[in-house]
N, C-alpha and C. Protein backbone atom coordinates (compact mmCIF):
# COMPACT_ATOMS: atom_id res chain seq x y z
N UNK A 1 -10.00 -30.63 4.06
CA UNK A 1 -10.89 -30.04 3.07
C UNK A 1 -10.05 -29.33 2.01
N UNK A 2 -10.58 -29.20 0.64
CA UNK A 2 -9.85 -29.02 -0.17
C UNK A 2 -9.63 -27.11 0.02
N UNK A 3 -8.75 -26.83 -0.50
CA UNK A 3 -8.42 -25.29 -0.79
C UNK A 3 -9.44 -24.71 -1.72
N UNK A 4 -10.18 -23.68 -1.59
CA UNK A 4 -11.27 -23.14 -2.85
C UNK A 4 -10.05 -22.95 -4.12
N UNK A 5 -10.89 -23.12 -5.35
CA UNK A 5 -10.45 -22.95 -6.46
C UNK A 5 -10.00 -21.42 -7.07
N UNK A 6 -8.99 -20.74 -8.09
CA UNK A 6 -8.61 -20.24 -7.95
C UNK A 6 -9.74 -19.09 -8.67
N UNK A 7 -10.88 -19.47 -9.31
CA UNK A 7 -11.96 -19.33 -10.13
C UNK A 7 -12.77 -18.77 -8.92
N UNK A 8 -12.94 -19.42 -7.82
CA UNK A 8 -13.91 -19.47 -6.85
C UNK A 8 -13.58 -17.94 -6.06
N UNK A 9 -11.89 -17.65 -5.92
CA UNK A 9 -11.74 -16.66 -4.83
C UNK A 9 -11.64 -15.86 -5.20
N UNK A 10 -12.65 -14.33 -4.24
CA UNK A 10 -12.55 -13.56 -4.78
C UNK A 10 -11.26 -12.36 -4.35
N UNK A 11 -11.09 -11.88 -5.12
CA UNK A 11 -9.70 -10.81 -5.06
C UNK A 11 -9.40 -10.39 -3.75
N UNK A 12 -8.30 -10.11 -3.03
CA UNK A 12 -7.41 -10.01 -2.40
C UNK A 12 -7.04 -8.51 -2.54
N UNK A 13 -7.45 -7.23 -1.95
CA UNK A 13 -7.14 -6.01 -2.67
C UNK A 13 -5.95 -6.16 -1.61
N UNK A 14 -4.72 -5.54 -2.25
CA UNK A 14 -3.54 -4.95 -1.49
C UNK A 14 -3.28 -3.91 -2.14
N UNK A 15 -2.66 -2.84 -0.77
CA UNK A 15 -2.49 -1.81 -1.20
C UNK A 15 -0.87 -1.73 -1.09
N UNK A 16 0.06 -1.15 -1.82
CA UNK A 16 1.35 -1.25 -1.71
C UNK A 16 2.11 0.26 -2.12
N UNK A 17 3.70 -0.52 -1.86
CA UNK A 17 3.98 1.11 -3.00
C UNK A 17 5.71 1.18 -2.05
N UNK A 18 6.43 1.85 -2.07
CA UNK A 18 7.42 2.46 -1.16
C UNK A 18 7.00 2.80 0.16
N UNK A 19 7.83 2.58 1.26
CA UNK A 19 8.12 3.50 2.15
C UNK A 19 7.65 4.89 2.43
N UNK A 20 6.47 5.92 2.66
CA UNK A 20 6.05 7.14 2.79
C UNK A 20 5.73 7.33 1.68
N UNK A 21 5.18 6.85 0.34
CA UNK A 21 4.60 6.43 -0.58
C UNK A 21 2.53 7.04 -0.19
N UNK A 22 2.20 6.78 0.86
CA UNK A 22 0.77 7.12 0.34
C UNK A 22 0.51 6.03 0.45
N UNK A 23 0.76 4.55 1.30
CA UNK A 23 -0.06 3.54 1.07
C UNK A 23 -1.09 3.56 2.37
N UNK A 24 -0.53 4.56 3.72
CA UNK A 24 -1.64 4.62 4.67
C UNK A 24 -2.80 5.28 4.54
N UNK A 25 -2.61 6.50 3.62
CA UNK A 25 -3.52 7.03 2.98
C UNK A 25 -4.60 6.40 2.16
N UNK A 26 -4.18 5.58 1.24
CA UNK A 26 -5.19 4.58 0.49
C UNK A 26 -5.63 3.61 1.44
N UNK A 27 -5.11 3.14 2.29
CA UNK A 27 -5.86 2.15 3.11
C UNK A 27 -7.03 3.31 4.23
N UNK A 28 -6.75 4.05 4.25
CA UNK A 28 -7.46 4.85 5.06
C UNK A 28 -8.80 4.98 4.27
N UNK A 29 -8.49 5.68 2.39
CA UNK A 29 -9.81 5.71 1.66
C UNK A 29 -10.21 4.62 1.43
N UNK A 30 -9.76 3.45 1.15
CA UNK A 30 -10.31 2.71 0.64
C UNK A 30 -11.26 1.93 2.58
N UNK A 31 -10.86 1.79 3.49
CA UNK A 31 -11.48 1.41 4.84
C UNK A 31 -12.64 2.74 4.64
N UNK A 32 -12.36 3.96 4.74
CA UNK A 32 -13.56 4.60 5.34
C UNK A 32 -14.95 4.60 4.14
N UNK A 33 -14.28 4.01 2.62
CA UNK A 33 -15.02 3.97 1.92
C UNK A 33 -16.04 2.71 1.84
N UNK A 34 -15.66 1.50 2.93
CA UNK A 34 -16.31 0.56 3.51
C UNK A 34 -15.99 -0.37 2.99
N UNK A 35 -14.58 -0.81 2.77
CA UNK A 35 -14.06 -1.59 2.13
C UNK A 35 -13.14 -2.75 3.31
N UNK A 36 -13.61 -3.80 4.27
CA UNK A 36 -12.97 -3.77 4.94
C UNK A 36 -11.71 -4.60 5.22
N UNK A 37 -10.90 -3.80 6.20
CA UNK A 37 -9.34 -3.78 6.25
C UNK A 37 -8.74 -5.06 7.25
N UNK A 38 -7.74 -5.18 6.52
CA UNK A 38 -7.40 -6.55 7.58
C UNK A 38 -5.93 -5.85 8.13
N UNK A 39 -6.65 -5.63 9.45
CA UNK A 39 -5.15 -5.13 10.22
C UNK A 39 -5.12 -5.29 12.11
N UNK A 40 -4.23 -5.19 12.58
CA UNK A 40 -4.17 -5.28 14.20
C UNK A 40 -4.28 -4.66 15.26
N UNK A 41 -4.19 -3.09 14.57
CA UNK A 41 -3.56 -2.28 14.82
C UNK A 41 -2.58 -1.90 16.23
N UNK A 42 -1.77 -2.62 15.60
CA UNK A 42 -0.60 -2.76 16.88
C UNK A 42 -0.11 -1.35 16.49
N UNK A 43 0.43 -1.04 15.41
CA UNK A 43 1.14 0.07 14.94
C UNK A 43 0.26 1.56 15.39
N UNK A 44 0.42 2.27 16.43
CA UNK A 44 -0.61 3.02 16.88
C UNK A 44 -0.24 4.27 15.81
N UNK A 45 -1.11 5.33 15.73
CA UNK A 45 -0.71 6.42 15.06
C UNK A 45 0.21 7.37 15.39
N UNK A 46 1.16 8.15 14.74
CA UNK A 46 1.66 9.18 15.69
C UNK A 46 2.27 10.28 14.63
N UNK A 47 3.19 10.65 14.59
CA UNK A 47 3.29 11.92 14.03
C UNK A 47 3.40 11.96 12.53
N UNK A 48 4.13 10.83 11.93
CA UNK A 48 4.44 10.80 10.83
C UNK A 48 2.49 10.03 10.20
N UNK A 49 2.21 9.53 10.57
CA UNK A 49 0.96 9.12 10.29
C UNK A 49 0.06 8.95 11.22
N UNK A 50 -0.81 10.84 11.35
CA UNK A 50 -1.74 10.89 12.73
C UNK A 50 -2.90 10.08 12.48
N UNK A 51 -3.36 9.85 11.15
CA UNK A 51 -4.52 8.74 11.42
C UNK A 51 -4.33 7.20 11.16
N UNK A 52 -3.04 7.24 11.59
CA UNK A 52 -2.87 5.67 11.68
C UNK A 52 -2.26 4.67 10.31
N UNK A 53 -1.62 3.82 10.42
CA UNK A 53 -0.81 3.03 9.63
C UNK A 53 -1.65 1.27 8.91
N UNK A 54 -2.37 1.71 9.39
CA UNK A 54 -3.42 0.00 9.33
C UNK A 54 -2.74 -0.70 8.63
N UNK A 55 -1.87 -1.16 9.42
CA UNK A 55 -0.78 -2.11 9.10
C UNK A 55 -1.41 -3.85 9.83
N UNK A 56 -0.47 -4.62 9.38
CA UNK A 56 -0.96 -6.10 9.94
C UNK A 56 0.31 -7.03 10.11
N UNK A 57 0.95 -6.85 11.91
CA UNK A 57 2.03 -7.44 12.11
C UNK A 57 2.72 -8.61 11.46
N UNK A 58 1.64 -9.30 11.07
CA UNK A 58 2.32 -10.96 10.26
C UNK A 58 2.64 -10.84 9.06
N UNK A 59 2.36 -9.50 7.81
CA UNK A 59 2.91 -9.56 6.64
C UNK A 59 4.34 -9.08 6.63
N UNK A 60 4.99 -9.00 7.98
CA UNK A 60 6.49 -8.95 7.49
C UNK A 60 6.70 -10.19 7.57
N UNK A 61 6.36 -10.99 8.29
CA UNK A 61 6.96 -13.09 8.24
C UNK A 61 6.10 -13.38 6.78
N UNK A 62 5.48 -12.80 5.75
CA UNK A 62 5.05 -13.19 4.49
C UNK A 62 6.09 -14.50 3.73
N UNK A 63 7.17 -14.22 4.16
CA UNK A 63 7.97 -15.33 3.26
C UNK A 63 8.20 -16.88 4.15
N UNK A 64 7.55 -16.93 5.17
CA UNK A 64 7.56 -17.93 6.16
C UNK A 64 6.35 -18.35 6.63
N UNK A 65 5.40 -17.60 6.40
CA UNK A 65 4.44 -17.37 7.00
C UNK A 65 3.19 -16.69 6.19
N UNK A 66 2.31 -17.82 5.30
CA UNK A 66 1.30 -17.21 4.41
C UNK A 66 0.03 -18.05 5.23
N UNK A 67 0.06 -18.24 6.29
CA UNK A 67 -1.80 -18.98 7.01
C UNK A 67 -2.68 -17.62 6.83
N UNK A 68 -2.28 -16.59 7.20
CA UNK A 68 -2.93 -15.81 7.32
C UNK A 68 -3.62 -15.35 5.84
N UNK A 69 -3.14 -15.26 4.90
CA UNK A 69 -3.35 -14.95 3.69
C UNK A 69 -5.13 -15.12 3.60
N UNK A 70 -5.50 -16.24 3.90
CA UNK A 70 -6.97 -16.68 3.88
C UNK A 70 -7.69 -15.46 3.97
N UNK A 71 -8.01 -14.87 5.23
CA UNK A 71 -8.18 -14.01 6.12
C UNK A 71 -8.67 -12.60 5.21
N UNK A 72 -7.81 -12.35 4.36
CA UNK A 72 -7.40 -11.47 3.41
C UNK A 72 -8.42 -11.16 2.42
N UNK A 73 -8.92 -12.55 1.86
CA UNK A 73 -9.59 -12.35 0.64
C UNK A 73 -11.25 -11.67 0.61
N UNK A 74 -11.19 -10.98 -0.08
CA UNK A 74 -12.29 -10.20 -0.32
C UNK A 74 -12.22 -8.64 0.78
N UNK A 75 -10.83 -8.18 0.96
CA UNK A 75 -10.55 -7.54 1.99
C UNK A 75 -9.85 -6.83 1.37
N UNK A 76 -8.56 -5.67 2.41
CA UNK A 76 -8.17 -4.88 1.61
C UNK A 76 -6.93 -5.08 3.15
N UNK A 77 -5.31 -5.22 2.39
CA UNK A 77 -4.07 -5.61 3.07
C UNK A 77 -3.15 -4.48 2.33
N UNK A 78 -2.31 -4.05 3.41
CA UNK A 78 -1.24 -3.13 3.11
C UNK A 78 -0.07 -4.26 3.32
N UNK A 79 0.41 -4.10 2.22
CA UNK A 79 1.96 -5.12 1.88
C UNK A 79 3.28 -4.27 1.11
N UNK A 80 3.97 -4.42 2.21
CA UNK A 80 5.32 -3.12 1.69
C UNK A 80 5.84 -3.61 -0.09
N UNK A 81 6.22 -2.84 -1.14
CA UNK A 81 6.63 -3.47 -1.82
C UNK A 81 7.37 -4.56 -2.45
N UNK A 82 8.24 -4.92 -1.46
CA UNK A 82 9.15 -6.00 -1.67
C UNK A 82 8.66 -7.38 -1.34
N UNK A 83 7.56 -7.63 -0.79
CA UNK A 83 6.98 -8.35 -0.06
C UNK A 83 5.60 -9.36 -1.36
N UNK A 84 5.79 -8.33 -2.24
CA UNK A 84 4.61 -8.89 -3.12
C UNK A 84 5.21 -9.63 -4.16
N UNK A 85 6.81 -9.88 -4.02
CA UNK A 85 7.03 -10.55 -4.49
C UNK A 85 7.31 -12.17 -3.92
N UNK A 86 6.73 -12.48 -2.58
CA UNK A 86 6.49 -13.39 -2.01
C UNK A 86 4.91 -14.06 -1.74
N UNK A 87 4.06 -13.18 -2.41
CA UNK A 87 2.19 -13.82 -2.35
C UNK A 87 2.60 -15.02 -3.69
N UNK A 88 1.85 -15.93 -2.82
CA UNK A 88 1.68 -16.78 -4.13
C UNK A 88 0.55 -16.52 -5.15
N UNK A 89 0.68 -17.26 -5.83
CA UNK A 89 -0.20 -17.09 -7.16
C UNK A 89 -0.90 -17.96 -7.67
N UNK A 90 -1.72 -18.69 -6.47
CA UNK A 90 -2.85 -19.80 -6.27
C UNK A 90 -4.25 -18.74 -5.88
N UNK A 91 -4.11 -17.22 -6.33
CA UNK A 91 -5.58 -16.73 -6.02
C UNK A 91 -5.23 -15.43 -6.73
N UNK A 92 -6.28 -14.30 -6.77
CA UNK A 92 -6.37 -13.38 -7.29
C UNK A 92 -6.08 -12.45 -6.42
N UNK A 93 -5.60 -11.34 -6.99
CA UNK A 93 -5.01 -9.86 -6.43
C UNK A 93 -5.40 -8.66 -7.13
N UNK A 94 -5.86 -7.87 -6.06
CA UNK A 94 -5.92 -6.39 -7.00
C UNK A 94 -5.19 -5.38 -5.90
N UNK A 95 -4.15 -5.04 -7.34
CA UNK A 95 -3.32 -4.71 -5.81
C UNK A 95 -2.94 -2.99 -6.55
N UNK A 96 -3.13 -2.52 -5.33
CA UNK A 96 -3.48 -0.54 -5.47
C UNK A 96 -2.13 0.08 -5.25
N UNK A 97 -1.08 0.30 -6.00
CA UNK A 97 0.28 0.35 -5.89
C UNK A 97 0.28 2.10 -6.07
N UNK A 98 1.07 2.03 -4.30
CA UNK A 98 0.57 4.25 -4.78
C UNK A 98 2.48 4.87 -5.17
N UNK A 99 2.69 5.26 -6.07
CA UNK A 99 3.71 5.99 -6.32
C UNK A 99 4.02 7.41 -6.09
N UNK A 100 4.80 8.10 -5.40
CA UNK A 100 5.68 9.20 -5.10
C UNK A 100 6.70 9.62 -5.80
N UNK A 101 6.97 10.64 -6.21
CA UNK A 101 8.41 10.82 -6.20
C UNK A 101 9.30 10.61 -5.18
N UNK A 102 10.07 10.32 -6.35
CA UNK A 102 11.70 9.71 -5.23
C UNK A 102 12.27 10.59 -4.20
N UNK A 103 12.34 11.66 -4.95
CA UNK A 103 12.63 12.77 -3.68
C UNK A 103 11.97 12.91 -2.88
N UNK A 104 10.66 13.03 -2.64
CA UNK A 104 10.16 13.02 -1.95
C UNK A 104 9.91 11.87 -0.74
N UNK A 105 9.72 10.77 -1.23
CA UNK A 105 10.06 9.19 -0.28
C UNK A 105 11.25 9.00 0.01
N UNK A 106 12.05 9.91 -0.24
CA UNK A 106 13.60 9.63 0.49
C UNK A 106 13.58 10.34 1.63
N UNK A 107 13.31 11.89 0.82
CA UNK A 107 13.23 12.90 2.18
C UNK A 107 12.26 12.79 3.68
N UNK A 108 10.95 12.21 3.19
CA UNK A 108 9.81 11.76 3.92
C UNK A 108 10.73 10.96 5.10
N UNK A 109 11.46 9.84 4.68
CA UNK A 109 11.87 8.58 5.42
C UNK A 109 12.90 8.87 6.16
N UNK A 110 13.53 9.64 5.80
CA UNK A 110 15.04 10.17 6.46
C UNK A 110 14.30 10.81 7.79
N UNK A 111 13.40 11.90 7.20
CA UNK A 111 12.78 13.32 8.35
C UNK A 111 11.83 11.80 9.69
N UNK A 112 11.25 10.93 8.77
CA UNK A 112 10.81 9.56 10.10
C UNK A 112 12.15 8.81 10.78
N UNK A 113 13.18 8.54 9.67
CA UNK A 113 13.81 7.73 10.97
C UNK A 113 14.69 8.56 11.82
N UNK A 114 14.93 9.67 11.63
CA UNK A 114 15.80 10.81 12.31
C UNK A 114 14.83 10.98 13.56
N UNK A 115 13.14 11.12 13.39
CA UNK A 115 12.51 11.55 14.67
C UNK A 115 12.46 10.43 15.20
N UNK A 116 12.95 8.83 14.69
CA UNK A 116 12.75 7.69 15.39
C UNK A 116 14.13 7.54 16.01
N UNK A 117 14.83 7.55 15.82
CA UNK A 117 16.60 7.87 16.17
C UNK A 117 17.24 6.48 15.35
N UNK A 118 16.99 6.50 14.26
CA UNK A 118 17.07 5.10 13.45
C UNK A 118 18.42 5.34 13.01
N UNK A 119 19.50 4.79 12.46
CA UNK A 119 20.87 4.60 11.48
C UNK A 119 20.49 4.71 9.82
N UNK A 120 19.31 4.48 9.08
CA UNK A 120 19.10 4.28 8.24
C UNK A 120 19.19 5.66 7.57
N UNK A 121 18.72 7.21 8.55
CA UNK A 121 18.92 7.99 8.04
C UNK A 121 19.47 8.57 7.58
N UNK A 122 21.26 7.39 8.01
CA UNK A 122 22.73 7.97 7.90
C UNK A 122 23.00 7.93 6.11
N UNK A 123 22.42 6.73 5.45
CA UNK A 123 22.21 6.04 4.08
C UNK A 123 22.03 7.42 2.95
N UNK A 124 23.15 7.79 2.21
CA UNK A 124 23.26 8.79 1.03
C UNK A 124 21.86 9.12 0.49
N UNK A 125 20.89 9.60 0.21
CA UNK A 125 20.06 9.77 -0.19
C UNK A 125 19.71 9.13 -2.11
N UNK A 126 21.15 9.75 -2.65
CA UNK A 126 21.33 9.28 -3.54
C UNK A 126 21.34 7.50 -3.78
N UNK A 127 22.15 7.25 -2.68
CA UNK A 127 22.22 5.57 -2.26
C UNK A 127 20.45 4.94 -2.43
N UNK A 128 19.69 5.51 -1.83
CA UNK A 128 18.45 5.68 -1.32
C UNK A 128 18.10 5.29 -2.65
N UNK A 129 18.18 5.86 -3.27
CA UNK A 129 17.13 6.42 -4.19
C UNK A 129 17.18 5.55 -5.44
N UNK A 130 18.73 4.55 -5.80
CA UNK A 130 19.15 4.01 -6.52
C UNK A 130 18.67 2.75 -5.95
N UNK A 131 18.57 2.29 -4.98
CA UNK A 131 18.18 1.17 -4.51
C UNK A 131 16.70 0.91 -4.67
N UNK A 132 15.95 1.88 -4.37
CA UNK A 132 14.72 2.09 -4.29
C UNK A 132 13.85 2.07 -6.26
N UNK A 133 14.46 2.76 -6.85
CA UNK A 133 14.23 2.42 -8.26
C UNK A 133 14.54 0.50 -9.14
N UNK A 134 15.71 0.36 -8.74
CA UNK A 134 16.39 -0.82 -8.68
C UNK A 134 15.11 -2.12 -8.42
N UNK A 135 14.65 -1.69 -6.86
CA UNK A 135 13.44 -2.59 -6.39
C UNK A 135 12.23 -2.39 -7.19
N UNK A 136 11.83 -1.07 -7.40
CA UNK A 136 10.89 -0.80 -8.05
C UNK A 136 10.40 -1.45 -9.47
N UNK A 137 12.08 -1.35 -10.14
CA UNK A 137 11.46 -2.25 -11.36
C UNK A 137 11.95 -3.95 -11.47
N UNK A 138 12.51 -4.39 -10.47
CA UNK A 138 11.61 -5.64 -9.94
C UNK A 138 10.75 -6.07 -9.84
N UNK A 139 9.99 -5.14 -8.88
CA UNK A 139 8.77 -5.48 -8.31
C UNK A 139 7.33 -5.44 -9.69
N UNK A 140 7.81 -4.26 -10.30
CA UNK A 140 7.03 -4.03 -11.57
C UNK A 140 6.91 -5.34 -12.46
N UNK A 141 8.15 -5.74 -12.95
CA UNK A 141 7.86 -6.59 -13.61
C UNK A 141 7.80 -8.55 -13.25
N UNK A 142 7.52 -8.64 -11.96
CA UNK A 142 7.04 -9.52 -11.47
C UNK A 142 5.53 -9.15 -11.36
N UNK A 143 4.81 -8.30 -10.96
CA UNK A 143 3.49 -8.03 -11.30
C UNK A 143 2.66 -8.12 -12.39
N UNK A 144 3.54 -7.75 -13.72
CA UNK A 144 3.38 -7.74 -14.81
C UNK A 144 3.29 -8.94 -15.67
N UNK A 145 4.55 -9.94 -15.04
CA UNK A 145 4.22 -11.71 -15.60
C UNK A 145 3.53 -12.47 -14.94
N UNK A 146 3.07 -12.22 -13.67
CA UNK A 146 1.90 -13.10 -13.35
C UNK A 146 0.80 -12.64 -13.38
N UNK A 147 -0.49 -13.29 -13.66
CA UNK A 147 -1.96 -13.70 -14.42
C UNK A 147 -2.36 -12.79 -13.38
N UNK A 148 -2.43 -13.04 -12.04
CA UNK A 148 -2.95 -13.35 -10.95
C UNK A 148 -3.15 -11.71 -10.28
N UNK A 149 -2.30 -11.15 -10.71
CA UNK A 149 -2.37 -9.57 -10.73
C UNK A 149 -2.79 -8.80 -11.45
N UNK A 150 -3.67 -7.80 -11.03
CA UNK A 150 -4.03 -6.69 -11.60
C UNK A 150 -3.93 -5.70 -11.32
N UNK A 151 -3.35 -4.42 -11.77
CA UNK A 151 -2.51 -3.46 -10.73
C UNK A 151 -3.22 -2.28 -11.36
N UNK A 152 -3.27 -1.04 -10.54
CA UNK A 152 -3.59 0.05 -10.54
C UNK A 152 -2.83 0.93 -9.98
N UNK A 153 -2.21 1.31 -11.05
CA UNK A 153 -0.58 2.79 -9.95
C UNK A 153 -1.56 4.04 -9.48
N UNK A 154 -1.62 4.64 -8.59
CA UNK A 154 -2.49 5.71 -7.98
C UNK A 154 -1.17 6.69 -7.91
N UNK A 155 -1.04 7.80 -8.23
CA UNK A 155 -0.32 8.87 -8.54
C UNK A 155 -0.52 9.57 -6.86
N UNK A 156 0.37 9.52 -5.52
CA UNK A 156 -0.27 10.00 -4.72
C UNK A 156 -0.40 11.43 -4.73
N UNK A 157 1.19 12.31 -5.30
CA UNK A 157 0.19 13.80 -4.81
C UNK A 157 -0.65 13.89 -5.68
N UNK A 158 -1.42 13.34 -7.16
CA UNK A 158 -2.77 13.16 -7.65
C UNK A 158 -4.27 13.29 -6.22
N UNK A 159 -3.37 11.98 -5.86
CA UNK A 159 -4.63 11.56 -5.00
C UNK A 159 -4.89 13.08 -3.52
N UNK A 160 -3.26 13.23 -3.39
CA UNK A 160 -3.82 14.23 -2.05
C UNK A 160 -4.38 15.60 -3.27
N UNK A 161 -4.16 15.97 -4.36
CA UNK A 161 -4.88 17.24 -4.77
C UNK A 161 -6.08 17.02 -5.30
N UNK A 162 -6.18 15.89 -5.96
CA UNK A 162 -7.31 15.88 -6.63
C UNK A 162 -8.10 14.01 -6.33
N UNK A 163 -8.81 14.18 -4.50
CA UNK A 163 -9.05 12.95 -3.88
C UNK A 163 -10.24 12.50 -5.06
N UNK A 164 -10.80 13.16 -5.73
CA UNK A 164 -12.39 12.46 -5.91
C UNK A 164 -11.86 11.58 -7.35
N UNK A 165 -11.21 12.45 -7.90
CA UNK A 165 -10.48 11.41 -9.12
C UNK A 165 -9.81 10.32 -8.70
N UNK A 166 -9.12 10.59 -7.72
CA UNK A 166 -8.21 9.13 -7.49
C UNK A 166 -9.28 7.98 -7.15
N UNK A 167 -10.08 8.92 -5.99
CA UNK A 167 -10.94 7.70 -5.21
C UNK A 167 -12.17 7.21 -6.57
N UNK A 168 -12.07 7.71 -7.34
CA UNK A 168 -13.22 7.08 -8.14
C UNK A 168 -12.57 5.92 -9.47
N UNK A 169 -11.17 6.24 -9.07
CA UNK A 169 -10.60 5.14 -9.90
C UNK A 169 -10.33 4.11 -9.13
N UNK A 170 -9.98 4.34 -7.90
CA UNK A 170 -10.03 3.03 -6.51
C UNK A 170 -11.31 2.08 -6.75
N UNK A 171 -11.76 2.97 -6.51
CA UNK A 171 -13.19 2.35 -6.50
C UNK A 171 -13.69 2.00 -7.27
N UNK A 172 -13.92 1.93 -8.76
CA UNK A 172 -13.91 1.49 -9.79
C UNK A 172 -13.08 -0.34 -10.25
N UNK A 173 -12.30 -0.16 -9.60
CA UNK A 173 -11.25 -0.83 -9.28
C UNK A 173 -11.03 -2.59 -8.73
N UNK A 174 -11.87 -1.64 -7.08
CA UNK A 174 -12.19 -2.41 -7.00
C UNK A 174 -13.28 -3.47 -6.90
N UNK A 175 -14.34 -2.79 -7.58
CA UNK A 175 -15.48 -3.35 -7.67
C UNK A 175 -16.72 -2.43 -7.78
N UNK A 176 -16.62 -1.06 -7.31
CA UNK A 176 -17.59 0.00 -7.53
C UNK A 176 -18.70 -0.14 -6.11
N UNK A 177 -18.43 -0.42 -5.13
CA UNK A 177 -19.21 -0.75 -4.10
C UNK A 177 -19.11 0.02 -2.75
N UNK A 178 -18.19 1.52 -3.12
CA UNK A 178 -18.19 2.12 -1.61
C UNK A 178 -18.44 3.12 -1.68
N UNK A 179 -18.33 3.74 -1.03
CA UNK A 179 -19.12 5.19 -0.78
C UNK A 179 -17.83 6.30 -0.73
N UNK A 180 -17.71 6.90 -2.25
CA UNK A 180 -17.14 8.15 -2.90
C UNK A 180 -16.36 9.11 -2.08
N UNK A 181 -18.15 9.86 -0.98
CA UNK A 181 -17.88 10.53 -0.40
C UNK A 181 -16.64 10.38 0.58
N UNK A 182 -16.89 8.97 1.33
CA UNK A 182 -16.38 8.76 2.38
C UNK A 182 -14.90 8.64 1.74
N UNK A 183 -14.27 8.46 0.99
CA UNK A 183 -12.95 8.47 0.63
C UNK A 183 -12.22 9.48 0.27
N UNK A 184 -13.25 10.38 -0.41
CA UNK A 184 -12.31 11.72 -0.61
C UNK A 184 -12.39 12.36 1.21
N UNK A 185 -13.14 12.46 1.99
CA UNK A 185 -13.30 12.64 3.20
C UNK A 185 -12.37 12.85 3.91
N UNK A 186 -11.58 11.28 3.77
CA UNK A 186 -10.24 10.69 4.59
C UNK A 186 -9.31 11.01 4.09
N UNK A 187 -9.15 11.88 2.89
CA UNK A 187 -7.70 12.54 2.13
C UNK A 187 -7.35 14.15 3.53
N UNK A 188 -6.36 14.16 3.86
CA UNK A 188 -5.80 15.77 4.66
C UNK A 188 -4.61 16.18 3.68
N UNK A 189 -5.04 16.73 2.95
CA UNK A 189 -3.68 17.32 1.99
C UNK A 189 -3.05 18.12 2.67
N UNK A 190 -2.94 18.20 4.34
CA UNK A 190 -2.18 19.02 5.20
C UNK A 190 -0.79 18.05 5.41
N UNK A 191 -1.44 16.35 5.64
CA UNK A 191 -0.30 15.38 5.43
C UNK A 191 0.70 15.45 4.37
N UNK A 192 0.48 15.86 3.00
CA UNK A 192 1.40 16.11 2.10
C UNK A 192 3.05 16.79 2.52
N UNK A 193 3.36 16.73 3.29
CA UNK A 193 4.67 17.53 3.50
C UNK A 193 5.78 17.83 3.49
N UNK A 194 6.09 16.97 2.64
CA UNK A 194 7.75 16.69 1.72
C UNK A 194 7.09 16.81 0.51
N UNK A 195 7.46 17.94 -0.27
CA UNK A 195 7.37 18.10 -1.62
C UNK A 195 8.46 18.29 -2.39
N UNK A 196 8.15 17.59 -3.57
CA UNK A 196 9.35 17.74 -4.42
C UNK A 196 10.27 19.09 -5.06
């Protein structure tokens, strides 16, 4: 049977962004706002993210592995940044890209892989941070030349101080179809805790 047309499918919301970026957070508003999430949840919650990561084990094989993609559409997928430069561009995307400061997503990631006992934490910060910009405007302007994207940067400490603005531009976004309340709800600006 043939593949639906690219006219026919409807958008693909992904939510993206850096590393401790605020993308579990948006998947959190945008799910409790009844938007629903395509995930496994293998990734259980725990300290660095007590309400959970709604993550979806198969978008790290994304570059080997797009069956699942189907699955997706008319849904809402957390895809690490580097990764969106592997969706093809046989369908539509609205993809919710949350930005941090750098200092802050460095420090965030170091204080996670240190409580994970990871090597990565050993990595200069500065190193960090140059790499991480580097990707960033990659990733930017591959978003920017294909059709197929439509992007919305969400400012996260915006979103943790001021949830009802962010969530009403989410939602706007992506179609105007969820419930407000329920998204500013799921914001804990207690999570905020690496500040710049």
């Amino acid at each position: 049977m043939d593949s639906p047309s690219y006219q026919s499918r409807r958008p693909t919301v992904v939510v993206s962004g850096l590393p401790r970026a605020g993308t579990s957070m948006a998947m959190q508003m945008l799910h409790a706002g009844g938007l629903d999430a395509l995930t496994d949840h293998e990734r259980a919650a725990d300290t660095d993210n007590p309400r959970g990561y709604f993550e979806l084990e198969r978008v790290k094989s994304l570059r080997t592995d797009k069956t699942w993609l189907d699955e997706a559409e008319g849904r809402v997928v957390k895809i690490i940044h580097l990764l969106l430069l592997e969706l093809p561009t046989d369908r539509p995307y609205k993809v919710i890209f949350m930005e941090r400061d750098l200092g802050e997503v460095v420090a965030s990631q170091a204080k996670m892989l240190e409580r994970l006992g990871r090597s990565g934490a050993a990595l200069a910060p500065t190193r960090l941070r140059a790499i991480y910009e580097a990707q960033l405007k990659q990733v930017h302007a591959h978003l920017e030349a294909q059709a197929c994207f439509e992007v919305l940067r969400v400012p996260y400490a915006e979103a943790v101080a001021l949830p009802a603005t962010q969530a009403e531009r989410m939602h706007s976004f992506v179609g105007g179809a969820l419930s407000l309340s329920a998204m500013v709800a799921a914001v804990d600006p207690q999570l905020h805790r690496n500040r710049a």
